[in-house]
C-alpha atoms as a PDB file:
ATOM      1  CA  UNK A   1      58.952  -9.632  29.228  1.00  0.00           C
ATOM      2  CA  UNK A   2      59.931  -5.812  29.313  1.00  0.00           C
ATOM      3  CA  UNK A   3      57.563  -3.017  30.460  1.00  0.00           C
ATOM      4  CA  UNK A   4      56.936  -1.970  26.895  1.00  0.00           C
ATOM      5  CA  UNK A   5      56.305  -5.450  25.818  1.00  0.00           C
ATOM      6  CA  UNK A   6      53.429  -5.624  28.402  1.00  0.00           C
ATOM      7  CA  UNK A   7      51.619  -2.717  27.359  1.00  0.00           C
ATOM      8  CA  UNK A   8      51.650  -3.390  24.153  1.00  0.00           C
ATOM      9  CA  UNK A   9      49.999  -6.388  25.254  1.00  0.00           C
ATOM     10  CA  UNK A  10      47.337  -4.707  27.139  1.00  0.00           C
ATOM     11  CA  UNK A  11      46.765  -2.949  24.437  1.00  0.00           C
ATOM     12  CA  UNK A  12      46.249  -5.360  22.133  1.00  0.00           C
ATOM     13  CA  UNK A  13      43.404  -7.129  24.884  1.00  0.00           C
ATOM     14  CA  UNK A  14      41.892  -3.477  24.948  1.00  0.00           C
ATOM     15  CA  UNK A  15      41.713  -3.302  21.326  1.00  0.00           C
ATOM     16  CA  UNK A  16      40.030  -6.925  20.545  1.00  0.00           C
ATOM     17  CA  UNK A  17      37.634  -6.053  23.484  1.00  0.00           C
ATOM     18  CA  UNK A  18      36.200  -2.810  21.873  1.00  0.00           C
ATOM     19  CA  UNK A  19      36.084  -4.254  18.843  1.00  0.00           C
ATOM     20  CA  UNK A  20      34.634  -7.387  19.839  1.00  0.00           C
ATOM     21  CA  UNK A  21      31.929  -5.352  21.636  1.00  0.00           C
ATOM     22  CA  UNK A  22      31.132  -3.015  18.830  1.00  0.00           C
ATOM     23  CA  UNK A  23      30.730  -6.150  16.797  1.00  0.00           C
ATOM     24  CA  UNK A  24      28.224  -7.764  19.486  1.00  0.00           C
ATOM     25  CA  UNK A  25      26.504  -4.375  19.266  1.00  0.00           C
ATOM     26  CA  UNK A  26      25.865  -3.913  15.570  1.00  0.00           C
ATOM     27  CA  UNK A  27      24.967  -7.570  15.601  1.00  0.00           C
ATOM     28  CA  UNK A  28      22.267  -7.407  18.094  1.00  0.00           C
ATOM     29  CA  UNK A  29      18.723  -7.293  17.275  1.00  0.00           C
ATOM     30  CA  UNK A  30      17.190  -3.689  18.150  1.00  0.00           C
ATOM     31  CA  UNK A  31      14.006  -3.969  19.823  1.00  0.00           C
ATOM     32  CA  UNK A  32      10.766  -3.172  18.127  1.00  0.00           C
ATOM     33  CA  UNK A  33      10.577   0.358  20.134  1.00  0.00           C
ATOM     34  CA  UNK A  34      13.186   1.219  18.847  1.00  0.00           C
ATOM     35  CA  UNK A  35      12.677   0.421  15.123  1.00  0.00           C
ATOM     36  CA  UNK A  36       9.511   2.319  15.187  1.00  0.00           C
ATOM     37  CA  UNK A  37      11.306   5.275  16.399  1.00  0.00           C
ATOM     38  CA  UNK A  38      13.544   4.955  13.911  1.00  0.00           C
ATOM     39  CA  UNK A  39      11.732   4.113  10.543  1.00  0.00           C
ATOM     40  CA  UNK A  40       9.477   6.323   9.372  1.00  0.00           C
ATOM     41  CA  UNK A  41       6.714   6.607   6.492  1.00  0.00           C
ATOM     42  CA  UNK A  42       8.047  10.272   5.148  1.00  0.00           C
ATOM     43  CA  UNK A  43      11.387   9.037   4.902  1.00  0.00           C
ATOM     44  CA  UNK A  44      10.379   5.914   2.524  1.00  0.00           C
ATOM     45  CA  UNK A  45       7.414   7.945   0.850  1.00  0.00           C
ATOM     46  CA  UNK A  46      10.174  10.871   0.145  1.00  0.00           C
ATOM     47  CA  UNK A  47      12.783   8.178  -0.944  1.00  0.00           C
ATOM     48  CA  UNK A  48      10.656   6.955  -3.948  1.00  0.00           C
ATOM     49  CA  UNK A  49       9.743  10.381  -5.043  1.00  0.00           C
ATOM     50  CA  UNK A  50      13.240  11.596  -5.154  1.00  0.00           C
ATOM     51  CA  UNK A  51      14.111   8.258  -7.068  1.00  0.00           C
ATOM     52  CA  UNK A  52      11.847   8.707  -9.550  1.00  0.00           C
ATOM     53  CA  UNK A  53      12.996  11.590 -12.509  1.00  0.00           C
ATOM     54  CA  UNK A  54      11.592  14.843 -11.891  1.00  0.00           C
ATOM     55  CA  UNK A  55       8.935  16.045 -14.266  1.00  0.00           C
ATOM     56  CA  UNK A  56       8.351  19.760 -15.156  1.00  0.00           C
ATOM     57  CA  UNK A  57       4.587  18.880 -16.468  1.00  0.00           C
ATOM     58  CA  UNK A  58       2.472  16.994 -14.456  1.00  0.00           C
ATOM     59  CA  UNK A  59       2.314  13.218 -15.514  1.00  0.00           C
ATOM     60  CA  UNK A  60      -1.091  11.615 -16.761  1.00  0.00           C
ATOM     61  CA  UNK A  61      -1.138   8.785 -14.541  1.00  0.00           C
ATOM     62  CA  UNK A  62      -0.132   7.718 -11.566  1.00  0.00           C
ATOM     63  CA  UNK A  63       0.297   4.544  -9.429  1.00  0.00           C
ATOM     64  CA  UNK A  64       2.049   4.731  -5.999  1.00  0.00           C
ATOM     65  CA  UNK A  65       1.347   0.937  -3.875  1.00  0.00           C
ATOM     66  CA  UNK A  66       0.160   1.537  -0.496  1.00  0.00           C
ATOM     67  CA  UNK A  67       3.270   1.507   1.555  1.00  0.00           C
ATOM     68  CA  UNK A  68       3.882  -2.081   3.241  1.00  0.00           C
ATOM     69  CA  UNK A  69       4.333  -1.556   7.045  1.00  0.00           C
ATOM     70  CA  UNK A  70       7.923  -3.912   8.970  1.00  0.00           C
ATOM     71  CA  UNK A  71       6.451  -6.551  10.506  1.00  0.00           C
ATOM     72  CA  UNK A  72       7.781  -5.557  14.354  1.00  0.00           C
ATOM     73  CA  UNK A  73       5.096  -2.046  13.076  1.00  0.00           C
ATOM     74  CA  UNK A  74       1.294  -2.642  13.616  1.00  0.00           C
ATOM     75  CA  UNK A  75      -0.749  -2.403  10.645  1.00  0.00           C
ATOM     76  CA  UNK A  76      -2.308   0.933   9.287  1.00  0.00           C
ATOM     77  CA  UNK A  77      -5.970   2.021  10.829  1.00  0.00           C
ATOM     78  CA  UNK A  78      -8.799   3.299   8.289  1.00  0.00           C
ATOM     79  CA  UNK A  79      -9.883   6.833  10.181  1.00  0.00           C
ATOM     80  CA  UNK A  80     -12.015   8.166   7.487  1.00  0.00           C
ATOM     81  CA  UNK A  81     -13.343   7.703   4.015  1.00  0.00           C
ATOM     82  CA  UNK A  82     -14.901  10.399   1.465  1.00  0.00           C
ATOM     83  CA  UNK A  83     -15.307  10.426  -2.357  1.00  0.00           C
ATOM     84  CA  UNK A  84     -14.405  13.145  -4.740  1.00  0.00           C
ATOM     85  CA  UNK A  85     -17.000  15.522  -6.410  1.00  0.00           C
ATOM     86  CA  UNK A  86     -16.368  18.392  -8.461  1.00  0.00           C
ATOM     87  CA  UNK A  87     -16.850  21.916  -7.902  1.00  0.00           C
ATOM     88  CA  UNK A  88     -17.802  22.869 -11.161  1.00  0.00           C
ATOM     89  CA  UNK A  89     -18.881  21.060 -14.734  1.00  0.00           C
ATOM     90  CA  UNK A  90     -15.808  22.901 -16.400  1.00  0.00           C
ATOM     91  CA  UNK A  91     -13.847  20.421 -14.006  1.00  0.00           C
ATOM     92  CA  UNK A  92     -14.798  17.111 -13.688  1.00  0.00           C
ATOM     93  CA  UNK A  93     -12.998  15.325 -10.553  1.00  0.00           C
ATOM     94  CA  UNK A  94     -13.690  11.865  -9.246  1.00  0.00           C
ATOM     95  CA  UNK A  95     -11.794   9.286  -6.879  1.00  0.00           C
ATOM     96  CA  UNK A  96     -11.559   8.012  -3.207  1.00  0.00           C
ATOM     97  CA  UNK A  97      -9.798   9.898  -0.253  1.00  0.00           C
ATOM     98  CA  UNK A  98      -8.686   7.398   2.650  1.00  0.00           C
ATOM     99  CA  UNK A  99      -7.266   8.372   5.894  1.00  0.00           C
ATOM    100  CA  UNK A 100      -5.180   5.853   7.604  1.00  0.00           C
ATOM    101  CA  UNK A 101      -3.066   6.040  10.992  1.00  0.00           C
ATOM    102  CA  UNK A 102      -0.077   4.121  10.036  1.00  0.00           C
ATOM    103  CA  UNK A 103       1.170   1.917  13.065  1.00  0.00           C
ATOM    104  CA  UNK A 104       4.536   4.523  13.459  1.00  0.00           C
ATOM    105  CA  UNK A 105       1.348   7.562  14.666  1.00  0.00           C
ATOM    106  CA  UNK A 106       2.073   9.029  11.195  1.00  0.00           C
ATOM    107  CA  UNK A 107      -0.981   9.338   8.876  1.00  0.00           C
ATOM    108  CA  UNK A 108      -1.810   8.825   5.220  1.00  0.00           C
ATOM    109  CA  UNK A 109      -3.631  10.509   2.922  1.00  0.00           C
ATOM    110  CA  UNK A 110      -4.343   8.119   0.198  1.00  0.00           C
ATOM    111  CA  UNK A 111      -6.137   9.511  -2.696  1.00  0.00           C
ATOM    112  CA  UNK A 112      -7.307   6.222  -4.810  1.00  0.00           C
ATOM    113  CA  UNK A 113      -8.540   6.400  -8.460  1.00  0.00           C
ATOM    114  CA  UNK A 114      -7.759   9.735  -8.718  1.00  0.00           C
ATOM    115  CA  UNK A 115      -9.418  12.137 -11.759  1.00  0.00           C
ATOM    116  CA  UNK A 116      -9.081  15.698 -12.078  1.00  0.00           C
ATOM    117  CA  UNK A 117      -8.779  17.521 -15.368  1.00  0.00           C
ATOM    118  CA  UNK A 118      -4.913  19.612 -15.694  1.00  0.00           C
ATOM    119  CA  UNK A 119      -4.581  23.022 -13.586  1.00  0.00           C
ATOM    120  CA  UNK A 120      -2.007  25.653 -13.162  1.00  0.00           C
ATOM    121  CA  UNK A 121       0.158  24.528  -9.694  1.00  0.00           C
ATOM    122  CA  UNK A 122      -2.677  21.724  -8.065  1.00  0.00           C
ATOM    123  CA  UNK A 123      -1.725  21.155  -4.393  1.00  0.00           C
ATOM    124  CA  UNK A 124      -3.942  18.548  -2.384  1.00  0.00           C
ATOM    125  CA  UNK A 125      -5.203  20.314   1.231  1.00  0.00           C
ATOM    126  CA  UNK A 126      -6.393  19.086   4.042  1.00  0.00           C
ATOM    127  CA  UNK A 127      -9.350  21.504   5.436  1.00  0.00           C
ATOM    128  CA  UNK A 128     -11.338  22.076   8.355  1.00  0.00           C
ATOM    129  CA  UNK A 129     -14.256  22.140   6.938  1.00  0.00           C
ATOM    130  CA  UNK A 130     -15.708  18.973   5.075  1.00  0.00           C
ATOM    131  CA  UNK A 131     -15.648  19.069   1.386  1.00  0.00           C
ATOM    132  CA  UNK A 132     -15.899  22.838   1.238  1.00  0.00           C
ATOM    133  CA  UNK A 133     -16.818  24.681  -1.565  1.00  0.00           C
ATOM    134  CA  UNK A 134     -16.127  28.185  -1.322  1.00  0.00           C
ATOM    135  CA  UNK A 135     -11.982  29.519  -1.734  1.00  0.00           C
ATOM    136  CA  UNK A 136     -12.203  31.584   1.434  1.00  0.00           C
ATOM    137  CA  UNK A 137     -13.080  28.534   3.714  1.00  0.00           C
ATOM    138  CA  UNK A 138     -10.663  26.265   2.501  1.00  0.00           C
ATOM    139  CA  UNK A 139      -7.950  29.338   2.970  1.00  0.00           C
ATOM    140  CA  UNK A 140      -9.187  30.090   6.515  1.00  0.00           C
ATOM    141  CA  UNK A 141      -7.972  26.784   7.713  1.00  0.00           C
ATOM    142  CA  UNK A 142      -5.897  24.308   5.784  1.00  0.00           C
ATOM    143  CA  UNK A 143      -2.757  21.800   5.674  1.00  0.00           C
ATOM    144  CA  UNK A 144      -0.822  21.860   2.939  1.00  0.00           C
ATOM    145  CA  UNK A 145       0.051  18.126   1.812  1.00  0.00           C
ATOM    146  CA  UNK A 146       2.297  19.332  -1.322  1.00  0.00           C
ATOM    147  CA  UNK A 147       1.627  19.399  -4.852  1.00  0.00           C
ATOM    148  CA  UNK A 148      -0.477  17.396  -6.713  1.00  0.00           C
ATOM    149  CA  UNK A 149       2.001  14.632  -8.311  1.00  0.00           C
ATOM    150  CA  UNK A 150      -0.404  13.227 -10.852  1.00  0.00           C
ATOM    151  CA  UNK A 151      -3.656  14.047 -13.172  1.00  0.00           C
ATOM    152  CA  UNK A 152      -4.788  10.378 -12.388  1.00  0.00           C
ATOM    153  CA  UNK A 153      -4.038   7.170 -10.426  1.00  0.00           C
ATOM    154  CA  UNK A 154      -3.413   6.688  -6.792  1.00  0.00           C
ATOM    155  CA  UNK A 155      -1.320   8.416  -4.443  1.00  0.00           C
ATOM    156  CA  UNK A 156       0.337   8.763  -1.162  1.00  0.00           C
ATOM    157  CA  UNK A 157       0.065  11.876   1.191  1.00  0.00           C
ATOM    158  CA  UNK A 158       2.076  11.007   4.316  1.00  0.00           C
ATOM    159  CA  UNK A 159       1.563  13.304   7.655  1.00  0.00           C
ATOM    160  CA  UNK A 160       3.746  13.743  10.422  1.00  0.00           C
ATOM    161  CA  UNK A 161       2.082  12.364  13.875  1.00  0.00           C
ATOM    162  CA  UNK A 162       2.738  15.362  15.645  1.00  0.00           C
ATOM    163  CA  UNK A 163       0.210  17.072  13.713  1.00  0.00           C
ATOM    164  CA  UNK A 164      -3.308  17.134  15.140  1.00  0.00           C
ATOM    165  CA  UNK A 165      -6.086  16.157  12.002  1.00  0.00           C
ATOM    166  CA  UNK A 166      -9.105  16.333  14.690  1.00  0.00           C
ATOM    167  CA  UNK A 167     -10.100  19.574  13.265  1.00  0.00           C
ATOM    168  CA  UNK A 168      -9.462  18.667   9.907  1.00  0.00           C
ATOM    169  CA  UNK A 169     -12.478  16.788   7.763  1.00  0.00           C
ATOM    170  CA  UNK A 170     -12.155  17.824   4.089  1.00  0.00           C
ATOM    171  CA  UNK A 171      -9.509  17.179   1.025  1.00  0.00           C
ATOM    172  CA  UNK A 172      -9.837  19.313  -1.756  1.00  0.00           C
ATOM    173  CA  UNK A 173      -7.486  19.741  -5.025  1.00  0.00           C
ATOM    174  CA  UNK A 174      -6.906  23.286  -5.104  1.00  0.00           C
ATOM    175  CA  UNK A 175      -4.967  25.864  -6.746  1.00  0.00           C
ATOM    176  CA  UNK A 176      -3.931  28.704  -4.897  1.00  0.00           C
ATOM    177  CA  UNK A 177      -1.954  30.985  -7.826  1.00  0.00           C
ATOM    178  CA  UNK A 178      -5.803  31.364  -9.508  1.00  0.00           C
ATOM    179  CA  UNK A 179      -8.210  30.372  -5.837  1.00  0.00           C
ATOM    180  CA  UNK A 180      -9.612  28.074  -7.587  1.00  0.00           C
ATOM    181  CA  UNK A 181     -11.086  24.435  -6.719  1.00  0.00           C
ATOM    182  CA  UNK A 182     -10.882  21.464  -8.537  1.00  0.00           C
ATOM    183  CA  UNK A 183     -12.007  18.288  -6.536  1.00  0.00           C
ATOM    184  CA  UNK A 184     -13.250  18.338  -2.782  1.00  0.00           C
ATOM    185  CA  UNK A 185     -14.171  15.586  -0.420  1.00  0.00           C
ATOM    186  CA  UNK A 186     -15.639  15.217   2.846  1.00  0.00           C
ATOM    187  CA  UNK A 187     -14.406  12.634   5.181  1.00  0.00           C
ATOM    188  CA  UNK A 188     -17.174  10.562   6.343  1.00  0.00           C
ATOM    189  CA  UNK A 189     -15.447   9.280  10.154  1.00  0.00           C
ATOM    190  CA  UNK A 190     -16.204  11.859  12.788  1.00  0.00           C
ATOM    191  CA  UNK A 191     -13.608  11.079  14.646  1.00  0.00           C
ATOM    192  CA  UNK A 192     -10.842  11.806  12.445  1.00  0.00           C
ATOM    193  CA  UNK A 193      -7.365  11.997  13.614  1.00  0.00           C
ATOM    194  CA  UNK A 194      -8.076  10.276  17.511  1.00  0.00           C
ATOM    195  CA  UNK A 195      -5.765   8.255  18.431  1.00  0.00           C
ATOM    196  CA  UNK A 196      -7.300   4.640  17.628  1.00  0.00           C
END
């Protein structure tokens, strides 16, 4: 066997090796750590809204499921719990605000059986103060969750886990082109946001 013959040899062994171990790699099972690390709530919650066609008016009625956790991720944690009132009789609001930790440290807003009447550019905030009722305290202190997706129904507010919701004990529907509210709520668990 020549010289060349040989190292084309070894290179064919080094070739089915790497391959062979990139296979055994991919195969593998990743441990849970590492899963959760990976997967995260925002990325399926933003999935489904980008799959779903984009609507210049904002739809009647809405139903988003609560989002099922992987089974190597621990189940989501009730924090807090408030109801809906509204702020004026020009604007009747009702529903159910629910704050879970989900079991990647992200959160969820989850506003359930949802009723507010139609508004110019509704966003849903999370405020400092519990169900506030005047513009200028909900604007002193407040985290934008995005705009309101529907007039009615149930849906899904996902929060990063780097962001700290001690502080933060009221949801109100709000629009801030015209400062006006529409639906506020006050979380009923004081300790909101803790790590459970």
């Amino acid at each position: 066997m020549t010289i060349v013959q040989k190292r084309w040899l070894l290179a064919g062994f080094v070739l089915v090796a790497v391959l062979a171990l990139v296979i055994w790699w991919w195969r593998s099972p990743a441990p849970a750590e590492t899963l959760r690390a990976r997967f995260s709530f925002v990325d399926v919650i933003n999935a489904s809204l980008r799959s779903k066609s984009s609507n210049p008016t904002l739809p009647s009625n809405v139903r988003e499921q609560m989002p099922a956790s992987p089974p190597e991720i621990e189940p989501p944690t009730l924090l807090g719990y408030g109801e809906f009132t509204m702020t004026d009789k020009t604007r009747p609001a009702s529903g159910v605000v629910r704050l879970f930790r989900l079991g990647t440290g992200e959160y969820l807003l989850r506003l359930e059986n949802l009723s507010v009447v139609r508004g110019p550019g509704l966003h849903v905030f999370f405020t400092s103060a519990p169900g506030p009722r005047d513009v200028n305290v909900v604007q002193s202190d407040f985290i934008d969750l995005g705009e309101l997706r529907a007039q009615s129904g149930d849906l899904n507010y996902v929060i990063p886990a780097d962001i700290d919701l001690r502080d933060y004990r009221g949801v109100v529907v709000f629009s801030p082109y015209f400062r006006e509210l529409y639906a506020t709520a006050a979380l009923t668990d004081a300790n909101v946001g803790s790590t459970p």
